[in-house]
PDB file of N, CA and C in Angstrom:
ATOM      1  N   UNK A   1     -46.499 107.786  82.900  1.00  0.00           N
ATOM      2  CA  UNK A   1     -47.795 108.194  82.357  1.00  0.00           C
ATOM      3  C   UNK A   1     -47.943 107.608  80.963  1.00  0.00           C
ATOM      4  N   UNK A   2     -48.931 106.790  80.386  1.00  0.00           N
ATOM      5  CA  UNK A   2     -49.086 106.684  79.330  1.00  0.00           C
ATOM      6  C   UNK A   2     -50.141 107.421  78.614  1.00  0.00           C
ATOM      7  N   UNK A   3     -49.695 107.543  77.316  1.00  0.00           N
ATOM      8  CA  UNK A   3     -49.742 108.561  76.274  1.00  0.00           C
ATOM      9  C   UNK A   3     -51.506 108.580  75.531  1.00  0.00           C
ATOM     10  N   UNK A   4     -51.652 109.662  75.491  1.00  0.00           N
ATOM     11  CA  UNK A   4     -53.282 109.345  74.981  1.00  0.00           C
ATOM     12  C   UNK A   4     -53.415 109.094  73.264  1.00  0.00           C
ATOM     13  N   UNK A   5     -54.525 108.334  73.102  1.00  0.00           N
ATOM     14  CA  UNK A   5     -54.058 107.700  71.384  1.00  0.00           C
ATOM     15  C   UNK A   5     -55.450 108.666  70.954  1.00  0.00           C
ATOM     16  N   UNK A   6     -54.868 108.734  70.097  1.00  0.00           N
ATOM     17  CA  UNK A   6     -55.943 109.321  69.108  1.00  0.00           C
ATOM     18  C   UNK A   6     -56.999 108.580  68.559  1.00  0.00           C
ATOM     19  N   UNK A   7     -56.492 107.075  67.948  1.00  0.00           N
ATOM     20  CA  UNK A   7     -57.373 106.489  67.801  1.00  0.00           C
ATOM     21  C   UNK A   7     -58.503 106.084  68.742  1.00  0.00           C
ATOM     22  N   UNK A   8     -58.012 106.292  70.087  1.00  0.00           N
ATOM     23  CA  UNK A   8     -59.381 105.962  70.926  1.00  0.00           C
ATOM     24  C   UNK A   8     -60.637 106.865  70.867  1.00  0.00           C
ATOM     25  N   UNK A   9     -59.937 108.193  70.889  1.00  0.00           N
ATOM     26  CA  UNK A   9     -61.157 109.241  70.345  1.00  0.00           C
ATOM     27  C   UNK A   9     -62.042 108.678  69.322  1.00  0.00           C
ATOM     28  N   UNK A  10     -61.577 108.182  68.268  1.00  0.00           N
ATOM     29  CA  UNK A  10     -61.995 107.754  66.727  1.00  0.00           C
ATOM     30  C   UNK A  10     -63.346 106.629  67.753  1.00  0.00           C
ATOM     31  N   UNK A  11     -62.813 105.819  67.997  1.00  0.00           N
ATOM     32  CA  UNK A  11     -63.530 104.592  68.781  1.00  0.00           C
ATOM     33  C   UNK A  11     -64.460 105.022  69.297  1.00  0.00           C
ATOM     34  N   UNK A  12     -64.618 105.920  70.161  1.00  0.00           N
ATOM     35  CA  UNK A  12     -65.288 106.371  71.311  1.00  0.00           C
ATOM     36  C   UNK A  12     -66.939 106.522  70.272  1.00  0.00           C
ATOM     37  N   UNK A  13     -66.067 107.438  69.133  1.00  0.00           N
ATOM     38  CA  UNK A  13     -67.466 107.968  68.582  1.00  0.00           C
ATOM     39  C   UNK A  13     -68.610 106.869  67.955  1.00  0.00           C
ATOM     40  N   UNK A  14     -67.646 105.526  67.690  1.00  0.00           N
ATOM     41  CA  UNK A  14     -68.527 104.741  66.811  1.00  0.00           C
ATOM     42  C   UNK A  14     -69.069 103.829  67.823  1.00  0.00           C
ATOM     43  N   UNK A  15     -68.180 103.419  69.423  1.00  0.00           N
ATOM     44  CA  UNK A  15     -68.496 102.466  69.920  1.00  0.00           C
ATOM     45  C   UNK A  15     -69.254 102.857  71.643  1.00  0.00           C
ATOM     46  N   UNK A  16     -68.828 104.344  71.989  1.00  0.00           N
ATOM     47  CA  UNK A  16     -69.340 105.153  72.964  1.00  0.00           C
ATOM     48  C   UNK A  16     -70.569 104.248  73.893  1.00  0.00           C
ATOM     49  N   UNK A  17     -71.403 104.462  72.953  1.00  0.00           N
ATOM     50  CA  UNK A  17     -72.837 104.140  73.121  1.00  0.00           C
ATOM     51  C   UNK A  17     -72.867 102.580  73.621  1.00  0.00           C
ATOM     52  N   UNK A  18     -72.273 101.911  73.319  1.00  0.00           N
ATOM     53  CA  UNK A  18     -72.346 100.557  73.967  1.00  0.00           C
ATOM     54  C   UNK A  18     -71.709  99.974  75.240  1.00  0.00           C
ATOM     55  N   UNK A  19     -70.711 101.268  75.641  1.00  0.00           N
ATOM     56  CA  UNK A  19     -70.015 101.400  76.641  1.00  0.00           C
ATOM     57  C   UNK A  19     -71.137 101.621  78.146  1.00  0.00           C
ATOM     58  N   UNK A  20     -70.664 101.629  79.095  1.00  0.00           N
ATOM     59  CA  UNK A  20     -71.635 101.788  80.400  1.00  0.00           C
ATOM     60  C   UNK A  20     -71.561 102.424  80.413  1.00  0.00           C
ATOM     61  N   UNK A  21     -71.888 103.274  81.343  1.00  0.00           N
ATOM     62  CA  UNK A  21     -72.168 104.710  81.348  1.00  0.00           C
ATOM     63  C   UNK A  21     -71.040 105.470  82.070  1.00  0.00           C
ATOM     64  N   UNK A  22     -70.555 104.910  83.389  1.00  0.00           N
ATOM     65  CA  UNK A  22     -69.271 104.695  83.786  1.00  0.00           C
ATOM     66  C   UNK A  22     -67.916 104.695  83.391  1.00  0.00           C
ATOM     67  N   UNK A  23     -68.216 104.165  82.560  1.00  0.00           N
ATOM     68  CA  UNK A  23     -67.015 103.694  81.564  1.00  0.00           C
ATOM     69  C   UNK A  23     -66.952 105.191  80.391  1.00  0.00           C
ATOM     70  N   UNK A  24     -68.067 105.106  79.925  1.00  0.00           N
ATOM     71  CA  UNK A  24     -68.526 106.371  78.488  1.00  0.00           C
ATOM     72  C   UNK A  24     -68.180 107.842  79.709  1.00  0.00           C
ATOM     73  N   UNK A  25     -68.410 107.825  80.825  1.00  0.00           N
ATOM     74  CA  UNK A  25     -68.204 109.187  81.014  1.00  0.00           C
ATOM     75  C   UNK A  25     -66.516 109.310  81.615  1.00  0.00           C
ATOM     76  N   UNK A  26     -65.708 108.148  81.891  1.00  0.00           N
ATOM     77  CA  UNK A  26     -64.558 108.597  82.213  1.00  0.00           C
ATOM     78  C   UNK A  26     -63.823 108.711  81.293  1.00  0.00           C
ATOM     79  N   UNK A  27     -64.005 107.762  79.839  1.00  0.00           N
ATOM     80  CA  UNK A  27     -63.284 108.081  78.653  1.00  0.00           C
ATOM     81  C   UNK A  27     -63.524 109.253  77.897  1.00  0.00           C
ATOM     82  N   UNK A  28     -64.811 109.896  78.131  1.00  0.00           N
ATOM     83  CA  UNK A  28     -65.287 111.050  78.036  1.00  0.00           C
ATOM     84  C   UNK A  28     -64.469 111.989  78.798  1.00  0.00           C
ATOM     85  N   UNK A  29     -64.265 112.447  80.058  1.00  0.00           N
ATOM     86  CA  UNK A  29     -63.880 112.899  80.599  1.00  0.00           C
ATOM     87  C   UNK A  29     -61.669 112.777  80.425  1.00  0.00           C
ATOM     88  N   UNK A  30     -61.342 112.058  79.815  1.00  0.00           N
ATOM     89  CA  UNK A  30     -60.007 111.439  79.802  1.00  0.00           C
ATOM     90  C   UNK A  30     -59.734 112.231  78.160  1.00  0.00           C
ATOM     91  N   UNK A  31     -60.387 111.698  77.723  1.00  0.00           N
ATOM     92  CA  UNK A  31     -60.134 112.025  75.837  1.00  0.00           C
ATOM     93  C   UNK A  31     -60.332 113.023  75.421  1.00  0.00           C
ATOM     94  N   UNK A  32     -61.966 113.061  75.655  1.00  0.00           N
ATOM     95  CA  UNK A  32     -62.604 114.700  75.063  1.00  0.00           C
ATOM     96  C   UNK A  32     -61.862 116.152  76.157  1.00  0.00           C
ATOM     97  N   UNK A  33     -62.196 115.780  77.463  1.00  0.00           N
ATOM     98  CA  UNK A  33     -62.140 116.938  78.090  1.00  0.00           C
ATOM     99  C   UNK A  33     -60.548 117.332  78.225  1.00  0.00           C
ATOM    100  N   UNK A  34     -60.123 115.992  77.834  1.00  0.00           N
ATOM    101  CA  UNK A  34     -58.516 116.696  78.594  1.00  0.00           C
ATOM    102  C   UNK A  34     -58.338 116.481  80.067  1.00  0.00           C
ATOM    103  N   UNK A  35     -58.789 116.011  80.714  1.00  0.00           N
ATOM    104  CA  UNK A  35     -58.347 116.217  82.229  1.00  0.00           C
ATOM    105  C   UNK A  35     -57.668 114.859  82.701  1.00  0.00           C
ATOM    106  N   UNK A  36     -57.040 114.834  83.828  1.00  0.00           N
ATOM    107  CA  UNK A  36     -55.868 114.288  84.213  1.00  0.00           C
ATOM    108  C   UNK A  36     -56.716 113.012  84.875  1.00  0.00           C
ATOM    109  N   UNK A  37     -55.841 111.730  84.991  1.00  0.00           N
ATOM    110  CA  UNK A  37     -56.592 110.592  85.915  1.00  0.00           C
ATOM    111  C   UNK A  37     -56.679 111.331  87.189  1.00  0.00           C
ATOM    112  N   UNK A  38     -56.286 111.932  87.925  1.00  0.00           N
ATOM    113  CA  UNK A  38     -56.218 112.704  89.182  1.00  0.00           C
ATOM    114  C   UNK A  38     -57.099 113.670  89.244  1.00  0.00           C
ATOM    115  N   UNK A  39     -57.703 114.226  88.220  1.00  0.00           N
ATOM    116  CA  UNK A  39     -59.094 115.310  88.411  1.00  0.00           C
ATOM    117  C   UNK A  39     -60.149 114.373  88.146  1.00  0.00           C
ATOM    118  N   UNK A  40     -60.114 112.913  87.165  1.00  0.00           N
ATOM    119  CA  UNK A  40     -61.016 112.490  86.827  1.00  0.00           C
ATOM    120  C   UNK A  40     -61.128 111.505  88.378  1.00  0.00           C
ATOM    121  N   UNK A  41     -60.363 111.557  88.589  1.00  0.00           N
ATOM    122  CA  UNK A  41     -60.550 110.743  90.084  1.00  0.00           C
ATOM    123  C   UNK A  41     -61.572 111.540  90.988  1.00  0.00           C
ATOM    124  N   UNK A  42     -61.339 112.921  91.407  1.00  0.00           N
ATOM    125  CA  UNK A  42     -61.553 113.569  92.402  1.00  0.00           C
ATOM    126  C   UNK A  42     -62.783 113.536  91.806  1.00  0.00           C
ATOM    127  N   UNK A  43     -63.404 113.883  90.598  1.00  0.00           N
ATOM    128  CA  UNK A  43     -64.502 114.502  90.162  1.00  0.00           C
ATOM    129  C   UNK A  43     -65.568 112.771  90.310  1.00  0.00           C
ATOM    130  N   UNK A  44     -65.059 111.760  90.245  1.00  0.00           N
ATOM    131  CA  UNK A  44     -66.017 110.797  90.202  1.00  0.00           C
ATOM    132  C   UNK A  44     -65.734 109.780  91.443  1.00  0.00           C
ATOM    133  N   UNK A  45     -65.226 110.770  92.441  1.00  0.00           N
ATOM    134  CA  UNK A  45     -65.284 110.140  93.821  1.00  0.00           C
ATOM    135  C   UNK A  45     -64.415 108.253  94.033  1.00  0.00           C
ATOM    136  N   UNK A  46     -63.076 107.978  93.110  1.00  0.00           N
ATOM    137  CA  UNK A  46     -62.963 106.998  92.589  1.00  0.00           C
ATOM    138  C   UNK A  46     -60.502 107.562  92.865  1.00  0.00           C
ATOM    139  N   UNK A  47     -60.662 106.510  93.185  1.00  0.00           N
ATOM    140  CA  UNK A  47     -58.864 106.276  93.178  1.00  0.00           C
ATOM    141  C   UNK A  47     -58.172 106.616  91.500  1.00  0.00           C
ATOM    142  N   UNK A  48     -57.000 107.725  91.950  1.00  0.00           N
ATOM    143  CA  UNK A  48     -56.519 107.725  90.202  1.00  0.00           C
ATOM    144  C   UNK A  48     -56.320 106.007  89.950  1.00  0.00           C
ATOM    145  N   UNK A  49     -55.826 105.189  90.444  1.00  0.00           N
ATOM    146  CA  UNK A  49     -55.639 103.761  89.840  1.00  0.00           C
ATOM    147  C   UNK A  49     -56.718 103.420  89.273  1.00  0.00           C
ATOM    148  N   UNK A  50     -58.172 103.170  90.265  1.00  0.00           N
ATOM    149  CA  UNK A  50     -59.247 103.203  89.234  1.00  0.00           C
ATOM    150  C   UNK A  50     -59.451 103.273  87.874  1.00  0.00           C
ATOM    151  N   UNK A  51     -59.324 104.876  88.204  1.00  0.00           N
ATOM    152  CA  UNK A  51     -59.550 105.568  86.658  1.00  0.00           C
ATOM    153  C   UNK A  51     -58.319 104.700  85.482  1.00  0.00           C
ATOM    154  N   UNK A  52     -57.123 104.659  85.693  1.00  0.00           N
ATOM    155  CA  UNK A  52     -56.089 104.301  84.910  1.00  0.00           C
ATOM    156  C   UNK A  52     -56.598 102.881  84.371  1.00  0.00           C
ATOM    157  N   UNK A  53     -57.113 101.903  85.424  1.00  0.00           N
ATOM    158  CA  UNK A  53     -57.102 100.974  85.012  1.00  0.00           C
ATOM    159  C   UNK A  53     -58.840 100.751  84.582  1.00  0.00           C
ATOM    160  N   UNK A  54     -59.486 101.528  84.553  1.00  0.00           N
ATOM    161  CA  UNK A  54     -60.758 101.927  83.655  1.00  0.00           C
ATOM    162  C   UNK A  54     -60.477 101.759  81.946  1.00  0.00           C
ATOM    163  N   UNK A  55     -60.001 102.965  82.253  1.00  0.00           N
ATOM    164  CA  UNK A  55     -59.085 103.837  80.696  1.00  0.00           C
ATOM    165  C   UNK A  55     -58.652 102.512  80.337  1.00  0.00           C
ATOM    166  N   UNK A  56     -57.390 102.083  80.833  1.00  0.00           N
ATOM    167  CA  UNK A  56     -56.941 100.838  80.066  1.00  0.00           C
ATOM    168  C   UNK A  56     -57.572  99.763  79.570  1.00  0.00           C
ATOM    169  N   UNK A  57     -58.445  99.437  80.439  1.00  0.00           N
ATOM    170  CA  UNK A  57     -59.130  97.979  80.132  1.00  0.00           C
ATOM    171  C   UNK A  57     -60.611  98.417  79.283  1.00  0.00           C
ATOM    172  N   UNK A  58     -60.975  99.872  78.954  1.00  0.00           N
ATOM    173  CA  UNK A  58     -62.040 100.318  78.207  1.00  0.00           C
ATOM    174  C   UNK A  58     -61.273 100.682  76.902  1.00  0.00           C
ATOM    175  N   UNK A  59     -60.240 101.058  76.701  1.00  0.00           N
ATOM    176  CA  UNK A  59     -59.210 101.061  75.463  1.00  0.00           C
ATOM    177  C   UNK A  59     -59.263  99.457  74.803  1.00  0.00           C
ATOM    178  N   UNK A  60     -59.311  98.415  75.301  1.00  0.00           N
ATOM    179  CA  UNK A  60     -58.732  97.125  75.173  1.00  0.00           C
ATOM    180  C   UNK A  60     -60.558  96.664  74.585  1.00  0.00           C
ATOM    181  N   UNK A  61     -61.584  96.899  75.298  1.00  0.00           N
ATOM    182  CA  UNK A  61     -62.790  96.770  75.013  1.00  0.00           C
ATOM    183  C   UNK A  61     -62.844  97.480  73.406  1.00  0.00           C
ATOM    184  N   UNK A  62     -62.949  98.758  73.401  1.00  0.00           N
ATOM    185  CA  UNK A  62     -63.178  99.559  72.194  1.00  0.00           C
ATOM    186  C   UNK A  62     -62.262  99.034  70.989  1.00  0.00           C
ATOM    187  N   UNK A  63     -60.789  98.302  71.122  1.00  0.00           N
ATOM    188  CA  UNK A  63     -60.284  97.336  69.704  1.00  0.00           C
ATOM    189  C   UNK A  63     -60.527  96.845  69.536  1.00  0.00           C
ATOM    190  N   UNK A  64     -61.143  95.496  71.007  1.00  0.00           N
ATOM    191  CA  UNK A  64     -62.119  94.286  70.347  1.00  0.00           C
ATOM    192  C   UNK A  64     -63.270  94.579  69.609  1.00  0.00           C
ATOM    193  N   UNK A  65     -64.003  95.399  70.024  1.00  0.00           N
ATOM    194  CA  UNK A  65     -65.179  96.551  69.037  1.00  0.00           C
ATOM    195  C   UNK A  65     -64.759  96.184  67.518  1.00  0.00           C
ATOM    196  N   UNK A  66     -63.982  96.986  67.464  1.00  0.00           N
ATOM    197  CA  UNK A  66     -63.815  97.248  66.431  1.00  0.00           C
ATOM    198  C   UNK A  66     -62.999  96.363  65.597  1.00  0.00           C
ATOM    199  N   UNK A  67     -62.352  95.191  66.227  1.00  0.00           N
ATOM    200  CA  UNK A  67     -61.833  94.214  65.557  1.00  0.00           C
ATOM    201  C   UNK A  67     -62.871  93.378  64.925  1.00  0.00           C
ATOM    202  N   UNK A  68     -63.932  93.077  65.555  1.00  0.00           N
ATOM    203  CA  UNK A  68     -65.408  92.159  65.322  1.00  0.00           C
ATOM    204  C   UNK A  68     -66.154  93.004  64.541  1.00  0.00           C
ATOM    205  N   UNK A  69     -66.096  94.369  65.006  1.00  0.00           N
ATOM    206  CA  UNK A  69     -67.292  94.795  63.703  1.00  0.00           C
ATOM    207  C   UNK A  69     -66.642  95.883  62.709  1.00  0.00           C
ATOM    208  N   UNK A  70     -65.914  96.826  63.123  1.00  0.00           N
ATOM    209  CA  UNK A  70     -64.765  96.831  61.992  1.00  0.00           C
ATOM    210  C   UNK A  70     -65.979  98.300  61.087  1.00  0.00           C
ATOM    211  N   UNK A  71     -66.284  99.091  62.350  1.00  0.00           N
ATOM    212  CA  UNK A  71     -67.187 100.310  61.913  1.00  0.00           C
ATOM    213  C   UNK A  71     -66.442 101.119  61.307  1.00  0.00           C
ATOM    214  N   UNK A  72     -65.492 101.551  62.186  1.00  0.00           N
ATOM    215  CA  UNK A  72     -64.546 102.701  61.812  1.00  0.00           C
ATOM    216  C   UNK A  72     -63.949 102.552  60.486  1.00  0.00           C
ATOM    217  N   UNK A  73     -63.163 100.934  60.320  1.00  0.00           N
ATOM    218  CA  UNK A  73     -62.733 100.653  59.310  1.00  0.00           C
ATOM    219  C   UNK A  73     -63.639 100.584  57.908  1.00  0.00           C
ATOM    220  N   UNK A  74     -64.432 100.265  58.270  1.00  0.00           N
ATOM    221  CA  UNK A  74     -66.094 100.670  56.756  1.00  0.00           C
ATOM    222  C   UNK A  74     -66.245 101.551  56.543  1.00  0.00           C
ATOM    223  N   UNK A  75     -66.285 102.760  57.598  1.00  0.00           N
ATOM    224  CA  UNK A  75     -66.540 104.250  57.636  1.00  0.00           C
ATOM    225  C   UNK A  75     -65.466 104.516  56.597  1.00  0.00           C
ATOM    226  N   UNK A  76     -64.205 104.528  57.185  1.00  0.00           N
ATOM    227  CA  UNK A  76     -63.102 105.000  56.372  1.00  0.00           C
ATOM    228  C   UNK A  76     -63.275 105.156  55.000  1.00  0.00           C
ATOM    229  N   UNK A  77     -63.415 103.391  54.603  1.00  0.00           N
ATOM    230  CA  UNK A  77     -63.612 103.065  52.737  1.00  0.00           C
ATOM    231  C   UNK A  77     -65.141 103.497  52.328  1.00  0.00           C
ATOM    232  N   UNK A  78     -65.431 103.760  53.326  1.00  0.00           N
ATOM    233  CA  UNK A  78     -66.733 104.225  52.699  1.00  0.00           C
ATOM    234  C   UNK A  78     -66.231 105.497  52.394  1.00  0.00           C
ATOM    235  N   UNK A  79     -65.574 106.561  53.220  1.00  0.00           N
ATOM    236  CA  UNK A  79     -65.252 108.095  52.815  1.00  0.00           C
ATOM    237  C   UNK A  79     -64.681 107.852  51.246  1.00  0.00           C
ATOM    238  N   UNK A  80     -63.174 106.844  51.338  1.00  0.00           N
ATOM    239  CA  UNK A  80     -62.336 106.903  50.031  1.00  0.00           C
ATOM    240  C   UNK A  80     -63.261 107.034  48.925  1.00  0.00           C
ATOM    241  N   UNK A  81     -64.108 106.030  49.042  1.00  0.00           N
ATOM    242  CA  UNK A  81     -65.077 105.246  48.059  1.00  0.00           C
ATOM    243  C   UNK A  81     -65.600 106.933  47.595  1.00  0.00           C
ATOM    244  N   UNK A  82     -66.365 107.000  48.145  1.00  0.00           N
ATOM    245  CA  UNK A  82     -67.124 108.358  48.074  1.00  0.00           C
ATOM    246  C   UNK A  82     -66.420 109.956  47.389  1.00  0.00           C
ATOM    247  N   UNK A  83     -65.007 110.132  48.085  1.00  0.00           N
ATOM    248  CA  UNK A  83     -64.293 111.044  47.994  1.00  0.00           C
ATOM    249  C   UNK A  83     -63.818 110.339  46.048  1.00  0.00           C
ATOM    250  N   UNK A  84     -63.452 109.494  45.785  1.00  0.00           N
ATOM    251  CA  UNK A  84     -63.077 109.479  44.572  1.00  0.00           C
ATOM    252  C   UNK A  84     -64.209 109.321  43.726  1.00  0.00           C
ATOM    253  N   UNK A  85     -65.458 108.795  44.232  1.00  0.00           N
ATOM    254  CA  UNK A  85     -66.506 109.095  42.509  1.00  0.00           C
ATOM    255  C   UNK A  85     -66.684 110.651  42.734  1.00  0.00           C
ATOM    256  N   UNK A  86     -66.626 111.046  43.871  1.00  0.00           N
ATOM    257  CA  UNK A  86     -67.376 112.803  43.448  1.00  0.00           C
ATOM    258  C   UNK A  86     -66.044 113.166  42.590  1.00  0.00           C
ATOM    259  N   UNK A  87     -64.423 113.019  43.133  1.00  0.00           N
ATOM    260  CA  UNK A  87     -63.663 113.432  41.955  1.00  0.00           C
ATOM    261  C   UNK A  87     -63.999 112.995  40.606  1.00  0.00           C
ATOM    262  N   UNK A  88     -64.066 111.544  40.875  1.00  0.00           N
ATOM    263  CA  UNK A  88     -64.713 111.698  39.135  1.00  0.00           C
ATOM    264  C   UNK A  88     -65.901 112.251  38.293  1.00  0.00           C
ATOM    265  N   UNK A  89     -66.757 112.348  39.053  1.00  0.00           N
ATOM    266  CA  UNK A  89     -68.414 113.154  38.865  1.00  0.00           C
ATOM    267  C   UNK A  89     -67.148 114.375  38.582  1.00  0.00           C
ATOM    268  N   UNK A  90     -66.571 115.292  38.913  1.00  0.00           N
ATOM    269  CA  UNK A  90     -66.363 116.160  38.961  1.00  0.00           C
ATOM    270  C   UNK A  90     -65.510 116.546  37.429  1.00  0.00           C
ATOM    271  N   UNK A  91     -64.559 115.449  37.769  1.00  0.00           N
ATOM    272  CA  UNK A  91     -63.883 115.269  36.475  1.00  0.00           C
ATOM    273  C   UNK A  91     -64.389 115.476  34.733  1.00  0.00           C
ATOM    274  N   UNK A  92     -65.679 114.421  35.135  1.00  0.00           N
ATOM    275  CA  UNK A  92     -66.158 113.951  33.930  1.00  0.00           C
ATOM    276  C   UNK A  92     -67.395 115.082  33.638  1.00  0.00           C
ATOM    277  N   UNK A  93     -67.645 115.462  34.391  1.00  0.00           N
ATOM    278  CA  UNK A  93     -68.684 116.877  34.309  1.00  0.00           C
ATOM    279  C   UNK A  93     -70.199 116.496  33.796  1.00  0.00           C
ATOM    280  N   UNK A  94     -70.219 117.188  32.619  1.00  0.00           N
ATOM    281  CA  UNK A  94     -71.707 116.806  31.989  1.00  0.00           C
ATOM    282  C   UNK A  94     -71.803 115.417  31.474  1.00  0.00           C
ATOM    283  N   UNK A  95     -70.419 114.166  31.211  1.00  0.00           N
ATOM    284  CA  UNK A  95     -70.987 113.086  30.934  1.00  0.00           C
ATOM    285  C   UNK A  95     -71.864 112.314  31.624  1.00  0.00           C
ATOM    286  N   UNK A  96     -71.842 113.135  33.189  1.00  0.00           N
ATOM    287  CA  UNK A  96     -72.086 111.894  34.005  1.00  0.00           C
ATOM    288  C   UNK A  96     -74.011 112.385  34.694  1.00  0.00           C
ATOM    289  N   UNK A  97     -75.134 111.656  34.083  1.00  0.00           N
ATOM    290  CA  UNK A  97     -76.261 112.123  34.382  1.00  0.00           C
ATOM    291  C   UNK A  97     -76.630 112.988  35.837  1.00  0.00           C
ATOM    292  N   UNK A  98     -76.940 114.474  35.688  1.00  0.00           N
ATOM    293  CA  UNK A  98     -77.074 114.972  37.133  1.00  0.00           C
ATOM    294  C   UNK A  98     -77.802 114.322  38.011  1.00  0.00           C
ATOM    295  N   UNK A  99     -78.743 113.471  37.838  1.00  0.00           N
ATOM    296  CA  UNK A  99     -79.017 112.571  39.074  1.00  0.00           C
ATOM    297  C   UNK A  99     -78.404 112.048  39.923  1.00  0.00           C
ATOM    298  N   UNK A 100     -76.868 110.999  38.981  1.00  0.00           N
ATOM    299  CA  UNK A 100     -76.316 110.743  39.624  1.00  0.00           C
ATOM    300  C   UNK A 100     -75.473 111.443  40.348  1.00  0.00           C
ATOM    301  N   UNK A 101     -74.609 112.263  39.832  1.00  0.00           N
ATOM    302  CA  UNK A 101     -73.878 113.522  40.391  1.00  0.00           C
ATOM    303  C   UNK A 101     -74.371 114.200  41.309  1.00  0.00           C
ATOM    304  N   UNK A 102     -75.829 114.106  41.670  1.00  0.00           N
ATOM    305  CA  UNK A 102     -76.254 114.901  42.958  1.00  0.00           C
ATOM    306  C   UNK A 102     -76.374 114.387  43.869  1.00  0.00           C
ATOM    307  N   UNK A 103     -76.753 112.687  43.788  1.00  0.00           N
ATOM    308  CA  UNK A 103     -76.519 111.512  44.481  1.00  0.00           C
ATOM    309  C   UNK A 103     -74.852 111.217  45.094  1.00  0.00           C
ATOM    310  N   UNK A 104     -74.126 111.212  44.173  1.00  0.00           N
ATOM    311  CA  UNK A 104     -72.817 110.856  44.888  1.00  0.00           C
ATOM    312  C   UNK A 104     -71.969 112.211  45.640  1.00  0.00           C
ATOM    313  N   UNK A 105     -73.271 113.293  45.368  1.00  0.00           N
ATOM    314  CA  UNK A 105     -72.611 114.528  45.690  1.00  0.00           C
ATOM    315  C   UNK A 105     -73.090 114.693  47.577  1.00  0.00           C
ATOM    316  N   UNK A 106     -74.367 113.988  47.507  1.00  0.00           N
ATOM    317  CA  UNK A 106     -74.885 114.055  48.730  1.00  0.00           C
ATOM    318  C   UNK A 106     -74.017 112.492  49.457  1.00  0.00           C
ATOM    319  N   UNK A 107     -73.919 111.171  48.691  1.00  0.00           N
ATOM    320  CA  UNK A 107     -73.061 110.196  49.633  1.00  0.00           C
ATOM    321  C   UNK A 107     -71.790 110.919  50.308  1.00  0.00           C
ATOM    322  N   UNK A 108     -71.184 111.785  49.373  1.00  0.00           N
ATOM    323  CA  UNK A 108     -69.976 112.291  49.884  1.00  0.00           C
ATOM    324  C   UNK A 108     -70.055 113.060  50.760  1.00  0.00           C
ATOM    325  N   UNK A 109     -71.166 114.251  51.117  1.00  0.00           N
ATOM    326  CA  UNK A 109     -71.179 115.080  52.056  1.00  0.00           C
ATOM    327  C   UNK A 109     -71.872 114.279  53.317  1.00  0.00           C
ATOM    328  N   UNK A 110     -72.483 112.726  53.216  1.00  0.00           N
ATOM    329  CA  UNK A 110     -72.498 111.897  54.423  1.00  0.00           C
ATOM    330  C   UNK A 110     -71.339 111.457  55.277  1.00  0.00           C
ATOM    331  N   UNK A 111     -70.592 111.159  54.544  1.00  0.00           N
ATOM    332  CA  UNK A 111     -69.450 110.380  54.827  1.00  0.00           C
ATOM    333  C   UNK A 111     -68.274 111.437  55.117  1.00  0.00           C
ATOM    334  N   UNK A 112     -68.481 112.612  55.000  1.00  0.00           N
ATOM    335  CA  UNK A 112     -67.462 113.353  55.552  1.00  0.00           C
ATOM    336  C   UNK A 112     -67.591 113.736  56.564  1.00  0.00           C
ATOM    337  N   UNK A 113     -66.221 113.805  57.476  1.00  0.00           N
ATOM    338  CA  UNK A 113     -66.391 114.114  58.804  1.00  0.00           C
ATOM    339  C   UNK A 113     -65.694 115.722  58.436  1.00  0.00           C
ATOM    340  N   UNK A 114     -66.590 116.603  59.241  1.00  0.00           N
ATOM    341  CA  UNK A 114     -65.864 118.121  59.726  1.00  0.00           C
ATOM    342  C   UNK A 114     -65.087 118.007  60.689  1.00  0.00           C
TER     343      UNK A 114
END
């Protein structure tokens, strides 16, 4: 059995949508839900091999994704980016004009994931 990555979850969210629909609901069904190639089989009328070799070759799709456009990886430095001026807004307190401070206060609460 091979092992489920976390990073594909990460993928799913930025690259999901460009996926078929086919494809978006078994990695859906594999990642999010938890369920086994063998339920995801039964449930989409499809051979566990299918599914395995779905999963695999839609894993292999979602790095090239992201090797070429490199979302996740922008997302990321975009959080850092963000997470350290609000420390410094925070730091520096009243030097720093409240415009801006409410501005980098709202970039930061974009860029954070709950």
């Amino acid at each position: 059995m091979f092992e489920k990555n976390l990073d594909i979850g990460y993928l799913l969210d930025f690259y999901g949508d460009i996926l078929s629909e086919r494809k978006r609901d078994i990695m859906d069904l594999y990642y999010n839900d938890d369920l086994s190639l063998a339920e995801i089989a039964e449930q989409m009328g499809i051979t566990r091999q299918a599914v395995r070799e779905t999963v695999k070759k839609t894993e292999c799709e979602l790095f090239f994704y992201e090797e070429k456009l490199g979302l996740r990886r922008r997302f990321t430095e975009a959080q850092a980016h963000a997470e350290r001026a609000l420390s410094i807004c925070e730091r520096e307190g009243e030097r720093i004009p409240t415009a801006l401070r409410e501005e980098i206060r709202s970039l930061a609460a974009t860029v954070t994931v709950s």
